[in-house]
N, C-alpha and C. Protein backbone atom coordinates (compact mmCIF):
# COMPACT_ATOMS: atom_id res chain seq x y z
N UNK A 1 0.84 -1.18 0.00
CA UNK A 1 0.00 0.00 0.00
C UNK A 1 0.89 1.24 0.00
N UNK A 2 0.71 2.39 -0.97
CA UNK A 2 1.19 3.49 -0.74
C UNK A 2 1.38 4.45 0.05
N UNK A 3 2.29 5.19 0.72
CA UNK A 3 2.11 5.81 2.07
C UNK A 3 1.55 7.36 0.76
N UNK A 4 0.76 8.12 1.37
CA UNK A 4 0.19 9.67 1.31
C UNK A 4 1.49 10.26 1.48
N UNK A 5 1.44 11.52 1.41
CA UNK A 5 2.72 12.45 1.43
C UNK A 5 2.29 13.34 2.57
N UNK A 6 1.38 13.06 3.07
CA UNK A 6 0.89 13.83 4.58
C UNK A 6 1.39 12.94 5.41
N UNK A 7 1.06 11.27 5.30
CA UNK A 7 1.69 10.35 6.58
C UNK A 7 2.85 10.51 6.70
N UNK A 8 3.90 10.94 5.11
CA UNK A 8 5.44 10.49 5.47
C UNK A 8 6.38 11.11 6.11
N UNK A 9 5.32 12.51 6.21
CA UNK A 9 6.00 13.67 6.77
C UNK A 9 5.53 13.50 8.17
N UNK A 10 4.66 13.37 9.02
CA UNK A 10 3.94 12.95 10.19
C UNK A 10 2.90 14.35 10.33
N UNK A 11 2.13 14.31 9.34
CA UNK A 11 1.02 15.59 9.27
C UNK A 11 -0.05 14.58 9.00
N UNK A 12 -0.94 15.12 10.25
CA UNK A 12 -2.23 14.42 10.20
C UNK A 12 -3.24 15.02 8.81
N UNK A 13 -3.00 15.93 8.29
CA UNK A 13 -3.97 16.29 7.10
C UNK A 13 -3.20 17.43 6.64
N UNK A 14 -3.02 17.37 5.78
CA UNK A 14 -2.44 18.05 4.49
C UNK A 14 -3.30 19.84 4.35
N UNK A 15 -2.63 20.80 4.35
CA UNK A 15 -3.61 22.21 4.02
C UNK A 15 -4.73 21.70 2.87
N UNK A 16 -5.41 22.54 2.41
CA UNK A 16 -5.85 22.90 1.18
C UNK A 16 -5.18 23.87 0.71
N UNK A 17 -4.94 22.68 -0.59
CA UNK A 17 -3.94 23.83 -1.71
C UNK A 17 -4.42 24.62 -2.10
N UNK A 18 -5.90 24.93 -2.20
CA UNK A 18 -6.68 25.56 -2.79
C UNK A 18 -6.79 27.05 -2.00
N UNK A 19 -5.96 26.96 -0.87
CA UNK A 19 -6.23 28.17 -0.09
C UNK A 19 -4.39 29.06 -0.18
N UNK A 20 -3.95 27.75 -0.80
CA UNK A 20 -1.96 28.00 -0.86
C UNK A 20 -2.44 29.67 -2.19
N UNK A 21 -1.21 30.03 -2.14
CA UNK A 21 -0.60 31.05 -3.19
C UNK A 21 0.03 30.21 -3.80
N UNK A 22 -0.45 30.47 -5.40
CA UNK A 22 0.16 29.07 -6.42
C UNK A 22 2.02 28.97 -6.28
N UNK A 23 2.61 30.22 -5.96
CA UNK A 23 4.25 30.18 -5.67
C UNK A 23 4.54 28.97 -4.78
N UNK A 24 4.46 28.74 -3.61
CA UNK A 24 4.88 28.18 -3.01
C UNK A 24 4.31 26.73 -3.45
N UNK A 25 3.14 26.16 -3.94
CA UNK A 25 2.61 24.68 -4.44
C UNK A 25 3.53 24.60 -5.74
N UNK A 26 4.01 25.84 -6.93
CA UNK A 26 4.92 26.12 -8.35
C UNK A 26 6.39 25.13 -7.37
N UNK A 27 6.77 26.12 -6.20
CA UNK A 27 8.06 25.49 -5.36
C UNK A 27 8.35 23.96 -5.39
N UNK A 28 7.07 23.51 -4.73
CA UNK A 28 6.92 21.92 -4.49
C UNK A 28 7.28 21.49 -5.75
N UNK A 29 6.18 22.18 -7.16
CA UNK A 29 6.03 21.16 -8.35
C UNK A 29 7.14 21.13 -9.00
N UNK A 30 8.59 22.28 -9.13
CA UNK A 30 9.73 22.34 -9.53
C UNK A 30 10.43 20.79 -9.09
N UNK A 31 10.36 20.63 -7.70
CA UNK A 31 10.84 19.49 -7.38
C UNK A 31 10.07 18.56 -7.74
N UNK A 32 9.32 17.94 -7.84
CA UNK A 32 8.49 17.03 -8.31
C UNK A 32 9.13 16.52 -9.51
N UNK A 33 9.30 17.61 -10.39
CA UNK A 33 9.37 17.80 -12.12
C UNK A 33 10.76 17.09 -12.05
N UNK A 34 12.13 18.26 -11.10
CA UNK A 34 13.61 17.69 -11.38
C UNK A 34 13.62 16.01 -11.01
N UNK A 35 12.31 15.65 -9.70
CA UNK A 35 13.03 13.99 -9.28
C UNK A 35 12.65 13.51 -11.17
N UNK A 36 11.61 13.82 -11.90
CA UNK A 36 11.29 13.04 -12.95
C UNK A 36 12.35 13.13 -14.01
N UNK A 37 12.87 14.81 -13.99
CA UNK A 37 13.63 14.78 -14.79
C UNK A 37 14.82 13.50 -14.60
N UNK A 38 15.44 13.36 -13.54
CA UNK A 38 16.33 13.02 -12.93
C UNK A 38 16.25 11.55 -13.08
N UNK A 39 15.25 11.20 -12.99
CA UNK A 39 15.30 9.45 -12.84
C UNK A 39 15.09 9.08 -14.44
N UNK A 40 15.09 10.34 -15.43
CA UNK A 40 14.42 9.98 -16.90
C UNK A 40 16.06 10.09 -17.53
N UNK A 41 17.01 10.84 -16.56
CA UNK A 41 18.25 10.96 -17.34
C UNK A 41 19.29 9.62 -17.06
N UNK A 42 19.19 9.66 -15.58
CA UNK A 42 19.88 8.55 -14.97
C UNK A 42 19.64 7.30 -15.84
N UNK A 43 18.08 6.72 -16.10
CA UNK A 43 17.82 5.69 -16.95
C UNK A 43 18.15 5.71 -17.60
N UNK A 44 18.85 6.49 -18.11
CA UNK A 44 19.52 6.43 -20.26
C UNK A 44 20.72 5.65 -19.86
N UNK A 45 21.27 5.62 -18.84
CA UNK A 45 22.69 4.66 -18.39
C UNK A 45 23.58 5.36 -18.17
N UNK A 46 24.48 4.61 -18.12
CA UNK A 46 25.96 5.34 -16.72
C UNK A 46 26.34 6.59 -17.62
N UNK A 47 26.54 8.15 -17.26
CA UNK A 47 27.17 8.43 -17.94
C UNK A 47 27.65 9.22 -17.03
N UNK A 48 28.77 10.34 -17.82
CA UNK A 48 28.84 11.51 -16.93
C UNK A 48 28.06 12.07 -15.96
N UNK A 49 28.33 12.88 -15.02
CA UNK A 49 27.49 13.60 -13.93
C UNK A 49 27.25 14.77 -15.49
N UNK A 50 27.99 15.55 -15.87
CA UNK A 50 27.90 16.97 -16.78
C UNK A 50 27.29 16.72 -18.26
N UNK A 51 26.82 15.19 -18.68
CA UNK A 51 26.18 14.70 -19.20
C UNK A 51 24.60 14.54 -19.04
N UNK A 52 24.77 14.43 -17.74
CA UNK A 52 22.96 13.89 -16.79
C UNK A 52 22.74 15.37 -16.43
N UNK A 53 23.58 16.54 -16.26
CA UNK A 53 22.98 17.34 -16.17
C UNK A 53 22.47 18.33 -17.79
N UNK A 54 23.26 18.17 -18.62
CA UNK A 54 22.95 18.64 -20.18
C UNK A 54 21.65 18.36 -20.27
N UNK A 55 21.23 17.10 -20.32
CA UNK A 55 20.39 15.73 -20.58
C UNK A 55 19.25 16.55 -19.97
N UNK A 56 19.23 16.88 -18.42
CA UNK A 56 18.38 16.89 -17.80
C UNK A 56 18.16 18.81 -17.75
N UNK A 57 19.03 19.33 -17.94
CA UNK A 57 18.58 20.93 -18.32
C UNK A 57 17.78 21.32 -19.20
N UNK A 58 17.95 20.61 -20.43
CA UNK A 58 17.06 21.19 -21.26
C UNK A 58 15.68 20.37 -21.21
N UNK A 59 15.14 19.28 -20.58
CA UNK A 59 14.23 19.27 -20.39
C UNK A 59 13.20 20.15 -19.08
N UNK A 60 14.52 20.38 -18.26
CA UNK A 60 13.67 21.71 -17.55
C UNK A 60 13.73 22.91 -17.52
N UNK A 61 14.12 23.13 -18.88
CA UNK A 61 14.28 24.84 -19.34
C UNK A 61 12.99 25.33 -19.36
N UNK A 62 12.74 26.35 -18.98
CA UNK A 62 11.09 27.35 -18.83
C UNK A 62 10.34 26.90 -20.30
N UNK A 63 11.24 27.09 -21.18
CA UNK A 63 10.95 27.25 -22.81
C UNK A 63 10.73 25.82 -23.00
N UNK A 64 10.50 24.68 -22.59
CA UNK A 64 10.43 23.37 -22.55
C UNK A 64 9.18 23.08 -21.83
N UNK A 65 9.03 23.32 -20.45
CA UNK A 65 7.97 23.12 -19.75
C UNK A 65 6.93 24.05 -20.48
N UNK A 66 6.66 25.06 -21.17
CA UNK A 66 5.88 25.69 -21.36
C UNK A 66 5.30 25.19 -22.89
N UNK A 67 6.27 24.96 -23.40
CA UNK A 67 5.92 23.94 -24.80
C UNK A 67 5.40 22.69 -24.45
N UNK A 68 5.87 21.99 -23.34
CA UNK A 68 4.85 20.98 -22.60
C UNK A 68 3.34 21.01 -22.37
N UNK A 69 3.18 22.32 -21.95
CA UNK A 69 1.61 22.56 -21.73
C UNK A 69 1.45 23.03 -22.73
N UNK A 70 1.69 23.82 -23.62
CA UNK A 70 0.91 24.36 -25.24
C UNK A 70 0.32 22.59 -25.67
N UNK A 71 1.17 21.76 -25.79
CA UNK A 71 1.02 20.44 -26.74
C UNK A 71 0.42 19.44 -25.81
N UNK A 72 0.25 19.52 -24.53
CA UNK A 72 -0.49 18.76 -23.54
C UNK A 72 -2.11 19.60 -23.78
N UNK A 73 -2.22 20.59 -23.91
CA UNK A 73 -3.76 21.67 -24.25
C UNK A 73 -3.90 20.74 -25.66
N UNK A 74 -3.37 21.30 -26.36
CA UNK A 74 -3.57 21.00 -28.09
C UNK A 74 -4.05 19.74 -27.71
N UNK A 75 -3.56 18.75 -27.24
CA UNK A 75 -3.40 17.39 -27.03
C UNK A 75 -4.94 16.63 -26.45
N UNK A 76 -5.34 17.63 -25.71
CA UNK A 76 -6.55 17.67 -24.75
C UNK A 76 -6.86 16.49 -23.66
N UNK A 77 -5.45 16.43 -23.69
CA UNK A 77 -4.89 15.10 -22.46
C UNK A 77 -5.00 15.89 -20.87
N UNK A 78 -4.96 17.42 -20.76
CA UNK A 78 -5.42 17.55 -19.42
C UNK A 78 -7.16 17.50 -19.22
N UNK A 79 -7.48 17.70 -17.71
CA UNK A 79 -8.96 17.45 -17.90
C UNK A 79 -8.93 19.15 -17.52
N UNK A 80 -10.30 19.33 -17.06
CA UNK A 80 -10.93 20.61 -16.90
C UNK A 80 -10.58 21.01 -15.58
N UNK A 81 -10.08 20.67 -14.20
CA UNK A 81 -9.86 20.58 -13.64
C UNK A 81 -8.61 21.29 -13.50
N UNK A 82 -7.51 20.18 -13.80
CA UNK A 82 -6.31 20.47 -14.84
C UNK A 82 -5.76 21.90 -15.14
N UNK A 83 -6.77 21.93 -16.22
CA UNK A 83 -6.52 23.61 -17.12
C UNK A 83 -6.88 24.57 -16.47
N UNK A 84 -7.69 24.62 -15.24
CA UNK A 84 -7.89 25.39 -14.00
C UNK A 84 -6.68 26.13 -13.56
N UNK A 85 -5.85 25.10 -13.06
CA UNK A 85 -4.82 24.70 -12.20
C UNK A 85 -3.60 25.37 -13.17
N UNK A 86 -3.98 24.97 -14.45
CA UNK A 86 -3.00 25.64 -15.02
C UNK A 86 -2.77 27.37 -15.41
N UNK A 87 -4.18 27.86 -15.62
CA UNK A 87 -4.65 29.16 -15.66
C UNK A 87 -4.18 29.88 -14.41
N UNK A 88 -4.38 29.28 -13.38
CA UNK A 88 -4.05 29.66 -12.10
C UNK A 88 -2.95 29.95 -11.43
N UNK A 89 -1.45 29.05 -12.02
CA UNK A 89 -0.65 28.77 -11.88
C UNK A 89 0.16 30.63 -13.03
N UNK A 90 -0.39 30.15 -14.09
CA UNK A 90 -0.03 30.81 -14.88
C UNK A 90 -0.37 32.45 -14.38
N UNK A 91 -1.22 32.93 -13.88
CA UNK A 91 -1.65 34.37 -13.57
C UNK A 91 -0.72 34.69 -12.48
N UNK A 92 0.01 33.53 -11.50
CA UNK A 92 0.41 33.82 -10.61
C UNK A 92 1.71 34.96 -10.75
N UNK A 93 1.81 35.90 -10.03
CA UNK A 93 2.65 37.01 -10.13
C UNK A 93 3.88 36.44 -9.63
N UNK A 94 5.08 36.33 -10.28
CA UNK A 94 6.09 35.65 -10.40
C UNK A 94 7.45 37.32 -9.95
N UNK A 95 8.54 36.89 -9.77
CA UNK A 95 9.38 37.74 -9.64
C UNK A 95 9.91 38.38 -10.31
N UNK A 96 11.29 37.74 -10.99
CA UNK A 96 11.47 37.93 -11.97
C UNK A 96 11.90 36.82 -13.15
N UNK A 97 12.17 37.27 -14.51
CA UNK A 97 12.16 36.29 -15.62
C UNK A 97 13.69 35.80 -15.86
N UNK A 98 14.29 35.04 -15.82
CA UNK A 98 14.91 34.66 -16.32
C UNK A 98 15.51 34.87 -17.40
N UNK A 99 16.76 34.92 -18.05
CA UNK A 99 17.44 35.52 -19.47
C UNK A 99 16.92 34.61 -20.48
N UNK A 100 16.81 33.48 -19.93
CA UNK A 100 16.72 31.99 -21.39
C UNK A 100 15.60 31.73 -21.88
N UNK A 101 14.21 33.47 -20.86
CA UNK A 101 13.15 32.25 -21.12
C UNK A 101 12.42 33.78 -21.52
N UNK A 102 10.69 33.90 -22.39
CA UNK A 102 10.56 34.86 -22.28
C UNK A 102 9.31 34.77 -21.00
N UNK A 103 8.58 36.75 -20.99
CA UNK A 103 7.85 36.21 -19.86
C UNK A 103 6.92 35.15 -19.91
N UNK A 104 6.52 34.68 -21.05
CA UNK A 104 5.22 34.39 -21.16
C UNK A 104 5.48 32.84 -20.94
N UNK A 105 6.67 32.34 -21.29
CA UNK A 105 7.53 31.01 -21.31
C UNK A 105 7.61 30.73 -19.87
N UNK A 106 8.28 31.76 -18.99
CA UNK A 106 7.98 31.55 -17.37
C UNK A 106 6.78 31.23 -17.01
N UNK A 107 5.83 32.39 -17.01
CA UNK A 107 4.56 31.99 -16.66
C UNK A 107 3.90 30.57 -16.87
N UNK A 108 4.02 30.25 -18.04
CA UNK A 108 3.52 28.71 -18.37
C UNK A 108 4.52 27.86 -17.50
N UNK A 109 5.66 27.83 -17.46
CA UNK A 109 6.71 26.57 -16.64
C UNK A 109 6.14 26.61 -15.68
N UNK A 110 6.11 28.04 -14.34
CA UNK A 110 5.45 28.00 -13.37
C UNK A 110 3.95 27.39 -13.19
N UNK A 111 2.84 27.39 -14.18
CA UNK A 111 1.70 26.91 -14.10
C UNK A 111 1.93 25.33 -14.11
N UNK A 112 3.22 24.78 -15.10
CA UNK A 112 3.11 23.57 -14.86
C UNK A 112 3.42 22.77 -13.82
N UNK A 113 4.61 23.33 -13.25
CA UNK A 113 5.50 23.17 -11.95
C UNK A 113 4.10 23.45 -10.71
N UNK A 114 2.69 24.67 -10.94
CA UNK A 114 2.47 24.59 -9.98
C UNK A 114 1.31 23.31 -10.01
N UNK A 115 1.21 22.53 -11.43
CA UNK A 115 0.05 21.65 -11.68
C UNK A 115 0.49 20.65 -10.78
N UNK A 116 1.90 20.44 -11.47
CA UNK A 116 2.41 19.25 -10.90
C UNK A 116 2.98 18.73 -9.25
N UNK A 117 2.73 20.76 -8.52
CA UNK A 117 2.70 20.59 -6.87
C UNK A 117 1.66 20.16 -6.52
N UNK A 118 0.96 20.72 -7.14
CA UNK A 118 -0.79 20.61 -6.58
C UNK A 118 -1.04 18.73 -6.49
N UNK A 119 -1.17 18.48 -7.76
CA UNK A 119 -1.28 17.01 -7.92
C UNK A 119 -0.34 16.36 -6.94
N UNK A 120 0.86 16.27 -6.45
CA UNK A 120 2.21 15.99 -5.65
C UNK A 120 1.40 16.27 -4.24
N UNK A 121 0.75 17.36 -3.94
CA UNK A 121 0.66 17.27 -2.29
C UNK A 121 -0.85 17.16 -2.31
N UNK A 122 -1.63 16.31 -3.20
CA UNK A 122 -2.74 16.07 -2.75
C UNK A 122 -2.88 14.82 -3.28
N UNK A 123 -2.12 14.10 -3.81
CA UNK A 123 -1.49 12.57 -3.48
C UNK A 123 -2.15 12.13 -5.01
N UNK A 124 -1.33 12.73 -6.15
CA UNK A 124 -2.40 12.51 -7.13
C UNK A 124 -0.76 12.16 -7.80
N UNK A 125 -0.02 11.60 -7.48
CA UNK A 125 1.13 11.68 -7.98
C UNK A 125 1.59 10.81 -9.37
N UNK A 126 -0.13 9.71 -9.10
CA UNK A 126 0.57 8.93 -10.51
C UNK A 126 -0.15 9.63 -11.75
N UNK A 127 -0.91 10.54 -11.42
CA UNK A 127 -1.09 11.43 -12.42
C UNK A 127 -0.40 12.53 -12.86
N UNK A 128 0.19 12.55 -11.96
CA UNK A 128 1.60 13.62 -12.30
C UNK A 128 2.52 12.79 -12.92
N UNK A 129 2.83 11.80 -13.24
CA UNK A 129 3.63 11.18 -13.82
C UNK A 129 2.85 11.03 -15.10
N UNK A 130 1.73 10.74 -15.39
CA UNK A 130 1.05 10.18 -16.84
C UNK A 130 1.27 11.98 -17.48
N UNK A 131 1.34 13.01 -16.69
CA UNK A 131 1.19 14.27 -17.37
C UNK A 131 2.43 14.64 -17.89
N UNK A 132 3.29 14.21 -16.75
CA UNK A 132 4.58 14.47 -17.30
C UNK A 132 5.45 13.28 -18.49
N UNK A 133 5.67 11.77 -18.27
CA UNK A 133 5.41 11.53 -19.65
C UNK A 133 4.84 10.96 -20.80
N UNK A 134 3.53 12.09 -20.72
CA UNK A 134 2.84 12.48 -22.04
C UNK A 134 3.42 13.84 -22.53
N UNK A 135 3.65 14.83 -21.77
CA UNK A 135 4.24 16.05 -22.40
C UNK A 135 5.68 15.73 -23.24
N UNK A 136 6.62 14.76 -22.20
CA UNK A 136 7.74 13.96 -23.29
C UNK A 136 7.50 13.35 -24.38
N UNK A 137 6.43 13.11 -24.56
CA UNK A 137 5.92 11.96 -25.50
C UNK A 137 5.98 12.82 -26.89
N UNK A 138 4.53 13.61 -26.57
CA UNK A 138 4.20 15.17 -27.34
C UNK A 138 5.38 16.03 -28.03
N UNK A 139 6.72 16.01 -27.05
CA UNK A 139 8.39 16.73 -26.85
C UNK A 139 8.43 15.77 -28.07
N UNK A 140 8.51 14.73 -28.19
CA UNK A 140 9.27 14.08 -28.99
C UNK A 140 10.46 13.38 -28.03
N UNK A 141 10.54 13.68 -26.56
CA UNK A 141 11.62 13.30 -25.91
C UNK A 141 11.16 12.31 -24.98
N UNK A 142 10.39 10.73 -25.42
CA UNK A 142 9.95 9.80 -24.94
C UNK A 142 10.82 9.20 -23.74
N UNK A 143 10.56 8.23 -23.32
CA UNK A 143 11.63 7.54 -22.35
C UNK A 143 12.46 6.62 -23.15
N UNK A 144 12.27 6.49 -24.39
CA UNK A 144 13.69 5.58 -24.99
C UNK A 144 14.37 6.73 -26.10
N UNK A 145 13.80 7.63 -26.12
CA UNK A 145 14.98 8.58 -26.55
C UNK A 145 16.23 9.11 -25.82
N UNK A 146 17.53 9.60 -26.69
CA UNK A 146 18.55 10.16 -25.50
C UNK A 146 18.72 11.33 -25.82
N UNK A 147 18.07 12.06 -27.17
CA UNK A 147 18.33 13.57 -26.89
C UNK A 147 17.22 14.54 -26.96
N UNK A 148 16.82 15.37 -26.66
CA UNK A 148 15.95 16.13 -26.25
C UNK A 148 15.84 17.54 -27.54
């Protein structure tokens, strides 16, 4: 049986995310995203550390995650729910932008990062995995591909 992500921490009930500021649930979903990135680079086999990180940067470049959700929409693989979460994520007032990415490229990474907190701390995690790879899929950067 699966442990919740409220038991593992020793929290008898989890907030409502729904009451969070999408920044801090975006926080969570960043990590969420790198363990996937991470276990999607490692699987390609032994290589360099400066290899696994190449590998694994450009799948979490802003300009990547945000092309994720354009082709996950197009795709109509999120539900309604979902595209909520993502709208939401996306309006959220962010700091500042990054050089590599534009604003509008941030905004979307953050909506996905905050889809994929949301789903992550309300224990929806194997759907955070079917979202994330289907957006690889969509990328063209499946799990038996090695370059991105």
């Amino acid at each position: 049986m699966e442990e919740k992500v409220t038991s593992v921490f020793g929290a008898d009930a989890m907030p409502d995310m729904n009451t969070f500021s999408p920044l801090p649930v975006a926080y969570m979903g960043d990590a969420v995203y790198e363990m996937f990135v991470r276990t999607r680079v490692v699987s390609m086999g032994n290589m360099p550390v400066k290899k696994l990180n190449k590998l694994g940067n450009e799948l979490s470049m802003a300009r990547t995650q945000a092309r994720m959700v354009a082709l996950l929409k197009d795709d109509g693989f999120l539900s309604d729910d979902e595209l909520h979460l993502i709208q939401r994520g996306k309006n959220s007032k962010v700091g500042t932008v990054p050089k590599s990415a534009t604003a509008a490229e941030y905004h979307y990474a953050t909506a996905f990062e905050y889809l994929l907190g949301y789903l992550y701390m309300t224990d929806h995690t194997e759907r955070a995995s079917q979202i994330v790879r289907r957006g690889w899929e969509l990328l063209g950067a499946g799990s038996d591909s090695t370059e991105n």
